[in-house]
Protein backbone atom coordinates (compact mmCIF):
# COMPACT_ATOMS: atom_id res chain seq x y z
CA UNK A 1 121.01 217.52 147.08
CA UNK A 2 119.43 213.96 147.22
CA UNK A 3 116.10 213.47 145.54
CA UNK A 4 114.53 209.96 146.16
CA UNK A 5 111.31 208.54 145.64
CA UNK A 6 110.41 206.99 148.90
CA UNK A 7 107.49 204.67 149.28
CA UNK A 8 105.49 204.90 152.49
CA UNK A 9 103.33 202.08 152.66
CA UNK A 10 102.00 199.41 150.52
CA UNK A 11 99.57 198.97 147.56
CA UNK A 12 101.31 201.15 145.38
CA UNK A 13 101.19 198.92 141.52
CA UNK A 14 104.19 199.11 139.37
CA UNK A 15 102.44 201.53 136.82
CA UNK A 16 101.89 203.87 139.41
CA UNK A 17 105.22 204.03 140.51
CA UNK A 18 107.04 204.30 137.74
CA UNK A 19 104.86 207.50 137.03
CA UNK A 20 106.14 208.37 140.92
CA UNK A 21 109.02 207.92 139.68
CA UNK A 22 109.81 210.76 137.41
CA UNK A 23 109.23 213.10 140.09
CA UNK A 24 112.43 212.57 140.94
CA UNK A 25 113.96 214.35 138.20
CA UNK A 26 112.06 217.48 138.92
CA UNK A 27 114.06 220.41 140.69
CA UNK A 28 111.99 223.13 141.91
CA UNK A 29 108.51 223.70 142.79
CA UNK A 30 107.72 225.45 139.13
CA UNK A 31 108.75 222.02 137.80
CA UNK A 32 106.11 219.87 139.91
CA UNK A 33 103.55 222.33 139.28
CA UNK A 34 104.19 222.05 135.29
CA UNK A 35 104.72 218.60 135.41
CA UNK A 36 101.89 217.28 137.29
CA UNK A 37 99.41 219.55 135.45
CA UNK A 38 100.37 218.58 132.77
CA UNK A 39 99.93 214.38 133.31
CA UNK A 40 96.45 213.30 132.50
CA UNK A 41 94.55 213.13 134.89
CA UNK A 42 96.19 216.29 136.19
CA UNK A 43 98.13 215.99 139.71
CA UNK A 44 96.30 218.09 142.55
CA UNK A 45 97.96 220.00 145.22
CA UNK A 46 96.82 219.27 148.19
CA UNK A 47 98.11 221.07 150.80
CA UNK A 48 101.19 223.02 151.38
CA UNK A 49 102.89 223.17 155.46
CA UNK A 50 104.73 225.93 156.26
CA UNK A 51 107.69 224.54 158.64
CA UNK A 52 109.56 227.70 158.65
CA UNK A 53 109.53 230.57 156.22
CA UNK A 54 112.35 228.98 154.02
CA UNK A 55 110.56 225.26 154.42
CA UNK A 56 107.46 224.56 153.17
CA UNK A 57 105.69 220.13 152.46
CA UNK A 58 104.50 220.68 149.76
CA UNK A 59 101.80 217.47 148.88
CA UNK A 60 100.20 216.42 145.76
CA UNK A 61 97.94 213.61 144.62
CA UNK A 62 99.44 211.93 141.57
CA UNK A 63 99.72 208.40 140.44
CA UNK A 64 99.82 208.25 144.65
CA UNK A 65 100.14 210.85 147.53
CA UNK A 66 103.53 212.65 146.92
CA UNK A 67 104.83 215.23 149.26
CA UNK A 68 107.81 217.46 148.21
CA UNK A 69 109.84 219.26 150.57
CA UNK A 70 110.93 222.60 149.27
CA UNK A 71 113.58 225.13 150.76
């Protein structure tokens, strides 16, 4: 299992990613909830896309726009 933090465009400062960043470490989609409502300000979910009924995007707004594909 790979899990990068992959910047899609530009703007992003280096404060902001490095918050970004520890999303990395987080495994399943308990941990992002937990995680990001726990960072102040809290991380909203977005919206969640069902690609399948084992897929689902998963996307947050956090230090930036994150989206987290879970199986």
């Amino acid at each position: 299992m790979t899990r990068a933090l992959r910047i899609v465009g530009q703007g992003l400062a280096p404060a902001q990613l490095a918050r970004a960043q520890a999303a990395t470490r987080l495994a399943t989609l308990e941990d992002v909830l937990r995680f990001g409502f726990a960072q102040h300000p809290a991380w909203d979910v977005v919206d969640v896309i069902v690609q399948d009924e084992f897929t689902h995007d998963v996307v947050v707004r956090g230090p930036a726009y994150l989206v987290f594909d879970t199986t």
